[in-house]
N, C-alpha and C. Protein backbone atom coordinates (compact mmCIF):
# COMPACT_ATOMS: atom_id res chain seq x y z
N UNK A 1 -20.73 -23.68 29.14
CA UNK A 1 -19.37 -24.09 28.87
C UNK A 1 -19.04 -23.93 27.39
N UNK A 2 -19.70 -24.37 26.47
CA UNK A 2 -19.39 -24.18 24.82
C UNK A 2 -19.98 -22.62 24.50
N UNK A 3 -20.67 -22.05 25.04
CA UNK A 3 -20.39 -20.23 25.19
C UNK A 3 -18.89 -19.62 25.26
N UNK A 4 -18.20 -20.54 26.37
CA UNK A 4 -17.08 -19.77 26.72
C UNK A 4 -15.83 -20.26 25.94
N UNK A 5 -15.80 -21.44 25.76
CA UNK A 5 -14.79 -21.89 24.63
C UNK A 5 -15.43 -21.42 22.80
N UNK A 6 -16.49 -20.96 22.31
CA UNK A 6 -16.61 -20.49 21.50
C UNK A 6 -16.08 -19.08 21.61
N UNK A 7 -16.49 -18.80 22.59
CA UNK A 7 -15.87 -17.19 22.89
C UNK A 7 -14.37 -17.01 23.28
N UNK A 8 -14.00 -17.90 23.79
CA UNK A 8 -12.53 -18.35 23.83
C UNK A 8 -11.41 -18.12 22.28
N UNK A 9 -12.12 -19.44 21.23
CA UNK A 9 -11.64 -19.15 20.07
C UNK A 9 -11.76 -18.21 19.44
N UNK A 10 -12.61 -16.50 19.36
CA UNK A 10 -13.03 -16.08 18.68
C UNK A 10 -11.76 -15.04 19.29
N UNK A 11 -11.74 -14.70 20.42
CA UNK A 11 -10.59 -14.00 20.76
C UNK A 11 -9.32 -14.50 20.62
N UNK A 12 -8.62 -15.40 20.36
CA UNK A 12 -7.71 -15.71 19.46
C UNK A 12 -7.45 -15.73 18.09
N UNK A 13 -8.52 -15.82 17.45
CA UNK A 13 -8.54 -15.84 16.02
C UNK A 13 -8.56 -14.03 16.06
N UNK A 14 -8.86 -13.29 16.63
CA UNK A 14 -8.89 -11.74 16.17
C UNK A 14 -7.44 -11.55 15.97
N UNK A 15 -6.61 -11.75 16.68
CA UNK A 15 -5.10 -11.23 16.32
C UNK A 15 -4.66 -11.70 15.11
N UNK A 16 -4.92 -12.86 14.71
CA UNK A 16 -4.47 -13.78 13.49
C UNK A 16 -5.20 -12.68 12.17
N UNK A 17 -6.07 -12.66 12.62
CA UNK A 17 -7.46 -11.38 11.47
C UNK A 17 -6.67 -10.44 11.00
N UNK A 18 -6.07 -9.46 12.33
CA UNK A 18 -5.51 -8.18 12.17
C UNK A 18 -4.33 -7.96 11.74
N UNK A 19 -3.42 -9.37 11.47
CA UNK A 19 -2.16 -9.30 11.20
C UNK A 19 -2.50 -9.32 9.64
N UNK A 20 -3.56 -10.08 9.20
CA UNK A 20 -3.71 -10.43 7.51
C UNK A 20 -4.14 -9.52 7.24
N UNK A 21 -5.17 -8.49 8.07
CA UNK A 21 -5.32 -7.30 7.57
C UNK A 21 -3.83 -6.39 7.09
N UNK A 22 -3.06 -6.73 7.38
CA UNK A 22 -1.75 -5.67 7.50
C UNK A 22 -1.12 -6.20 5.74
N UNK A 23 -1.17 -5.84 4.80
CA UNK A 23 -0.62 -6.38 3.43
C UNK A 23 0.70 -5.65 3.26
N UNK A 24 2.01 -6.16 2.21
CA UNK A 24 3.07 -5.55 2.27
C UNK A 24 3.74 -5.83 1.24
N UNK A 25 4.01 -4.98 0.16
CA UNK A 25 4.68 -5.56 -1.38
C UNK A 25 6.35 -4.84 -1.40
N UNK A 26 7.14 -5.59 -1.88
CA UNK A 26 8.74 -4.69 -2.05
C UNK A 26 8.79 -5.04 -3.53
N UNK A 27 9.18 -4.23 -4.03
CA UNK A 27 9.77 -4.39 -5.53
C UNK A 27 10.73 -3.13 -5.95
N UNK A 28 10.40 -2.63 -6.59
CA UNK A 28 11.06 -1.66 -7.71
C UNK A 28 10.18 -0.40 -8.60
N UNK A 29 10.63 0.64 -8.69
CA UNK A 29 9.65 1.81 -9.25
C UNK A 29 11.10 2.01 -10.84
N UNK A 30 10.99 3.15 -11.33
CA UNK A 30 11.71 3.27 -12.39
C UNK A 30 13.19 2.72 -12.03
N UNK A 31 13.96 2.29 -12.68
CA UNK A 31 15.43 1.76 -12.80
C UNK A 31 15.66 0.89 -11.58
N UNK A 32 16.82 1.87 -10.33
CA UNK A 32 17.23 1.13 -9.31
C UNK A 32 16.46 1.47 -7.96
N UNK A 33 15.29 1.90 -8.51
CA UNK A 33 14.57 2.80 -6.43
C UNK A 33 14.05 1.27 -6.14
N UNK A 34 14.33 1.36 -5.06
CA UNK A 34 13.45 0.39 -4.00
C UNK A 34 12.03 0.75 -3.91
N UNK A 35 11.00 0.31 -3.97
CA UNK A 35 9.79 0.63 -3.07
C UNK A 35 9.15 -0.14 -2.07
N UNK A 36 8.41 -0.14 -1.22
CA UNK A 36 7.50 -0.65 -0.57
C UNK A 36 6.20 -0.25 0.05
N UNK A 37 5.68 -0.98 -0.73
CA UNK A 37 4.05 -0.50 -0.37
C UNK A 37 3.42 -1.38 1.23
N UNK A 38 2.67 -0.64 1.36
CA UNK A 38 1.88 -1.34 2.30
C UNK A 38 -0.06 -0.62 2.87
N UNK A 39 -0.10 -1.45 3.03
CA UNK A 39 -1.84 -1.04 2.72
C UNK A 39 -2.76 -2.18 4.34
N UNK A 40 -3.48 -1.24 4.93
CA UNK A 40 -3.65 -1.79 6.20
C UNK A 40 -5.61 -2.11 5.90
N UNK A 41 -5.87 -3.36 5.23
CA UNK A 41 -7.54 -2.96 4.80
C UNK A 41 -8.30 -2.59 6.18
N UNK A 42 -8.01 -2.83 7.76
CA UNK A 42 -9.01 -2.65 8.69
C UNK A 42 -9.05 -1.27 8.64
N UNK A 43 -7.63 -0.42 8.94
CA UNK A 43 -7.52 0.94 9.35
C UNK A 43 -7.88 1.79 7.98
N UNK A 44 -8.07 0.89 6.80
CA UNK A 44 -8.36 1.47 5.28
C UNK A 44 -7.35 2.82 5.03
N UNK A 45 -5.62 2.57 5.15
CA UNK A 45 -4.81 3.50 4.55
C UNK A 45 -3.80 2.47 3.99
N UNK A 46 -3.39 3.50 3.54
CA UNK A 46 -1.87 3.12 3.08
C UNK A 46 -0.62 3.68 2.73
N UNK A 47 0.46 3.57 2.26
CA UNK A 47 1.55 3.62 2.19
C UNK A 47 2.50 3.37 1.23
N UNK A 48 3.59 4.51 0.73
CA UNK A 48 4.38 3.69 -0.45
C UNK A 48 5.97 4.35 0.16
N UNK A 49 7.26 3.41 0.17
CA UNK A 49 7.87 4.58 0.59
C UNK A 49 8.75 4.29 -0.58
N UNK A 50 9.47 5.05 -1.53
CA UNK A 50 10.47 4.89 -2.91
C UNK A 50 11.85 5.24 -2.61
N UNK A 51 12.77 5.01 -2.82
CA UNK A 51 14.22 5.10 -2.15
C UNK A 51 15.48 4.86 -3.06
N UNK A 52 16.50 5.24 -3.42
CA UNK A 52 16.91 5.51 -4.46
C UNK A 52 18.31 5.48 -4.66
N UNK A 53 19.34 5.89 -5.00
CA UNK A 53 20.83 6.44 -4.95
C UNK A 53 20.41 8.05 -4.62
N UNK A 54 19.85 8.80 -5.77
CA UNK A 54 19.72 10.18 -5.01
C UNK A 54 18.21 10.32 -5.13
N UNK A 55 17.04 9.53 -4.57
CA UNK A 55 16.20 9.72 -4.12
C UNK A 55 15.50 8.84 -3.23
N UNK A 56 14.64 10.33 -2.70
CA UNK A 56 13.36 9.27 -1.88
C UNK A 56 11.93 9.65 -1.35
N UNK A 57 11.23 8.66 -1.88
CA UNK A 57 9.99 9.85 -1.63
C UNK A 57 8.78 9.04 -0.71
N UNK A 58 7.61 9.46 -0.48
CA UNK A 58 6.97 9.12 0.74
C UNK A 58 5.69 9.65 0.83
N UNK A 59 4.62 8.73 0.49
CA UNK A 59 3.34 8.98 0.30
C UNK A 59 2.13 7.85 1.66
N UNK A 60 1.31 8.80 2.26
CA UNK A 60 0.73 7.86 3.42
C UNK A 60 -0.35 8.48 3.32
N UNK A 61 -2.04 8.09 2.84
CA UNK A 61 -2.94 8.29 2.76
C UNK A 61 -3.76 7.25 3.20
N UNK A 62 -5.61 7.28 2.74
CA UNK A 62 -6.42 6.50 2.63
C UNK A 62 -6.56 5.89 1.63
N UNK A 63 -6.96 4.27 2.32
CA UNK A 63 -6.78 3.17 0.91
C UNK A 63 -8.40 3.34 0.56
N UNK A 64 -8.18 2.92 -0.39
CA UNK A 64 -9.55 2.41 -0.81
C UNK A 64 -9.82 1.03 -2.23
N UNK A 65 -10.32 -0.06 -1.88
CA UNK A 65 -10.83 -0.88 -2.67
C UNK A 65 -10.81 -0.60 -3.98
N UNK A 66 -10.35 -0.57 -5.07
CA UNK A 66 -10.71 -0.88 -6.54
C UNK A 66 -10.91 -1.70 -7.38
N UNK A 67 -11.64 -2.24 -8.81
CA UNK A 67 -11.98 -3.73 -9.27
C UNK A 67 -10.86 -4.13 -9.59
N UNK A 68 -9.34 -3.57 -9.41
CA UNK A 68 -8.43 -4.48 -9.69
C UNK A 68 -7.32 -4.32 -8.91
N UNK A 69 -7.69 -3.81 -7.64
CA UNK A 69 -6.34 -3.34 -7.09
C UNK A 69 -7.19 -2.72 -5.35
N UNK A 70 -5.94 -1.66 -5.43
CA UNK A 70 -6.80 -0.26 -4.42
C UNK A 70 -5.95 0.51 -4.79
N UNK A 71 -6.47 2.23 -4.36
CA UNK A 71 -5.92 3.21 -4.66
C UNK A 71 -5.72 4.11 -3.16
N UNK A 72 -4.46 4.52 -2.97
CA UNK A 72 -3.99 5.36 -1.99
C UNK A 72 -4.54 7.03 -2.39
N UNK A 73 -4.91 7.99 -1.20
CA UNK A 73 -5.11 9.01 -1.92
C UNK A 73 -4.85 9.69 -0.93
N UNK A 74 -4.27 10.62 -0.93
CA UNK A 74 -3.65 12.05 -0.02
C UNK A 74 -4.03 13.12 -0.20
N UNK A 75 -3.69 14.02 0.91
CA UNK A 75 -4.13 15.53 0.31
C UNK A 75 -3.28 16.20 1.68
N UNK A 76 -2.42 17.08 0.99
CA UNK A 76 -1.55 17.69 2.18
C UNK A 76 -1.73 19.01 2.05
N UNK A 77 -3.29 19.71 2.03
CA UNK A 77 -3.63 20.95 2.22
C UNK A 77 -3.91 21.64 1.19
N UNK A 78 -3.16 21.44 -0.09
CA UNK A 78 -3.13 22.15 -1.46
C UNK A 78 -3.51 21.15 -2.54
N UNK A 79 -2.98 20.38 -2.51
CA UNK A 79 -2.52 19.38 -3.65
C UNK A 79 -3.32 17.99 -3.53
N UNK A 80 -4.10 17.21 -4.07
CA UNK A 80 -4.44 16.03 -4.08
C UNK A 80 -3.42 14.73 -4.61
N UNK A 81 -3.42 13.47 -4.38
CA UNK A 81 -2.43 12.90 -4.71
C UNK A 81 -3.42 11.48 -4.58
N UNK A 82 -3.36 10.28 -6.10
CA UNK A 82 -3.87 9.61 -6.10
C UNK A 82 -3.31 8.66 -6.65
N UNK A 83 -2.93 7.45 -6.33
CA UNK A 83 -1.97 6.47 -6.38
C UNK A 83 -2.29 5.08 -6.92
N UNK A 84 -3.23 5.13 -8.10
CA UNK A 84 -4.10 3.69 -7.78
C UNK A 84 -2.54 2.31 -8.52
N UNK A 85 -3.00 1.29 -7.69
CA UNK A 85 -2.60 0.34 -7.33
C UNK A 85 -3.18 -1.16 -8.26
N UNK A 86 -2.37 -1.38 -9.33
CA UNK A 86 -3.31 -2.53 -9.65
C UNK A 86 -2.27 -4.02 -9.47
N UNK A 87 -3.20 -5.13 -8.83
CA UNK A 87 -2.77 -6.40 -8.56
C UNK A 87 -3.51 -7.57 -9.37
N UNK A 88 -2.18 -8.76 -9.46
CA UNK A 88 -2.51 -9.60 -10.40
C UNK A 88 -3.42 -10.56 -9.41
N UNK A 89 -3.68 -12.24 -10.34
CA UNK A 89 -4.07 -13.02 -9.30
C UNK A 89 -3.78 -13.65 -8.69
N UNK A 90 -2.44 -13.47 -8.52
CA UNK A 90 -1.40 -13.77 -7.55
C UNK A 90 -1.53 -12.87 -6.08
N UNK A 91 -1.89 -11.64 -6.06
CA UNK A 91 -1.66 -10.83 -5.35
C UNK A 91 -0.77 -9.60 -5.62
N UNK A 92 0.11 -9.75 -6.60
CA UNK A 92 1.70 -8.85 -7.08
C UNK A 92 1.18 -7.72 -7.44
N UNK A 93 1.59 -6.67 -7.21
CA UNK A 93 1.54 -5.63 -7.71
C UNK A 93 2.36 -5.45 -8.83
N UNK A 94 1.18 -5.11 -10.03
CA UNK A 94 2.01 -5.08 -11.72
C UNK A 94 2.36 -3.95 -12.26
N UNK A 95 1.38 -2.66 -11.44
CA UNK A 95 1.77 -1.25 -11.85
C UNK A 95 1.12 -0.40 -11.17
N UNK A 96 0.94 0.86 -11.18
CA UNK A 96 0.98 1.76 -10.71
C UNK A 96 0.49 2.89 -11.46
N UNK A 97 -0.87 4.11 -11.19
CA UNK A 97 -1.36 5.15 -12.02
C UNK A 97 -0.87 5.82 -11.13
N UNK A 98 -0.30 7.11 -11.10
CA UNK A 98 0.09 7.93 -10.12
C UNK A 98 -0.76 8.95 -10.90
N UNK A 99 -1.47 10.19 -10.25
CA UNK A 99 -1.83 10.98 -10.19
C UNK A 99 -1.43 12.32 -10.71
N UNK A 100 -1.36 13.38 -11.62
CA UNK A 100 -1.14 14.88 -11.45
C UNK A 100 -0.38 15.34 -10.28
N UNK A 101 -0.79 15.31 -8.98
CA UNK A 101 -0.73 15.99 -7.70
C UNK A 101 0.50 15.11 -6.99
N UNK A 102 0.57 14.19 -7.03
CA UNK A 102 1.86 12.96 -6.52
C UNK A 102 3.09 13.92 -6.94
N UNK A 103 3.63 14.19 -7.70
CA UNK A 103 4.65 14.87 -7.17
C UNK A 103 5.27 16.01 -6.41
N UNK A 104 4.13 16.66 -5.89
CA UNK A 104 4.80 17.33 -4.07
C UNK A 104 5.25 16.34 -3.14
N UNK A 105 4.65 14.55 -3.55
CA UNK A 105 5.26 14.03 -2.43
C UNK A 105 6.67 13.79 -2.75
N UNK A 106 7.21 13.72 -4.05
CA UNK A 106 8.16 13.20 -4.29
C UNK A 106 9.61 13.78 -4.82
N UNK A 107 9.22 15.13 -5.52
CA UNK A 107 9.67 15.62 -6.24
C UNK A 107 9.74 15.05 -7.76
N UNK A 108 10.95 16.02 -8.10
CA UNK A 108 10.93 15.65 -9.63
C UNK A 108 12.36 14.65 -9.55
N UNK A 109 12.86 14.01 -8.67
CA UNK A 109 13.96 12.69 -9.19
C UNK A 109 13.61 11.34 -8.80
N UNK A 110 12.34 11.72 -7.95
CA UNK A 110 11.75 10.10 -7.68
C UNK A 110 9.92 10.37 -8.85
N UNK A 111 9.50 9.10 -8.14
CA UNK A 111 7.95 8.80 -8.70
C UNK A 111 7.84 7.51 -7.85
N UNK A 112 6.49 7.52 -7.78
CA UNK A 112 5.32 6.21 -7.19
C UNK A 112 5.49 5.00 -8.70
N UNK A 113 5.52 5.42 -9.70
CA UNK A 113 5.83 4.56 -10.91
C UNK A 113 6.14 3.23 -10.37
N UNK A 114 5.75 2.58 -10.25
CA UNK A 114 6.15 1.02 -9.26
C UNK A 114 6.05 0.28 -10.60
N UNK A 115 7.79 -0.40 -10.92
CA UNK A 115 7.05 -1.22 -12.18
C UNK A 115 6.56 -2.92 -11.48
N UNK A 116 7.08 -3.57 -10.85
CA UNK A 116 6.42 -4.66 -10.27
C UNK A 116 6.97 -4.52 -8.61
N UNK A 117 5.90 -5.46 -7.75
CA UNK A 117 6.33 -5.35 -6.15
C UNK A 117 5.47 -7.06 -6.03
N UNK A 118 6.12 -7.96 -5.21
CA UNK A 118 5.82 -8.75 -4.91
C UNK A 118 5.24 -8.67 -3.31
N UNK A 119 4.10 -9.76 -2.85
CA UNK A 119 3.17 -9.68 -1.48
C UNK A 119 5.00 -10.69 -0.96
N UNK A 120 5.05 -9.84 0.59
CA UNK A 120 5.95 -10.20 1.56
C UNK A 120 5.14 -11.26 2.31
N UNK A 121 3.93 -10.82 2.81
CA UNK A 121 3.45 -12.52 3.34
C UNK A 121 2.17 -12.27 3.09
């Protein structure tokens, strides 16, 4: 009986797991772009999308762990694209290294440049 109610709780608590796995910041990149990041640690990718008056740009790679953050990294056949991500101890995202190769995702009127993004939950 305490087999099956241990095993009981453990399958409830997994959905609760997989949702906190799911992270999600909105803020701002240069002037007025919108951004929103998001970074999934189970499936280890992530995501930035930047949005603008006349831009918008759109980067979806693999995350990976860093000592102060994580870094997104892409590669769409030619070009490498590396996005690292650094967070305070709050959680906030304070800035942003974008890479050489990041702008095939974006062109030249947007950027990943994230100057701050706050955690949504």
């Amino acid at each position: 009986m305490r087999k099956g109610l241990f095993m009981g709780a453990l399958l409830l608590a997994c959905p609760l797991y997989a949702h906190a796995a799911q992270r999600e910041w909105k803020g701002t990149t240069e002037g007025t772009t919108s951004a929103t990041i998001q970074y999934d640690t189970t499936a280890g990718t992530g995501s930035v999308q930047a949005m603008g008056q006349m831009c918008f740009a759109s980067l979806e790679g693999k995350a990976v762990p860093t000592a102060n953050g994580f870094a997104i990294v892409a590669h769409d056949g030619n070009t490498n694209c590396k996005l690292g991500i650094t967070l305070n101890a709050q959680g906030d995202i304070t800035s942003s290294d974008e890479g050489p190769g990041c702008i095939t995702y974006h062109g030249a009127s947007c950027s990943f440049d994230v100057m701050s993004a706050h955690a949504t939950h």
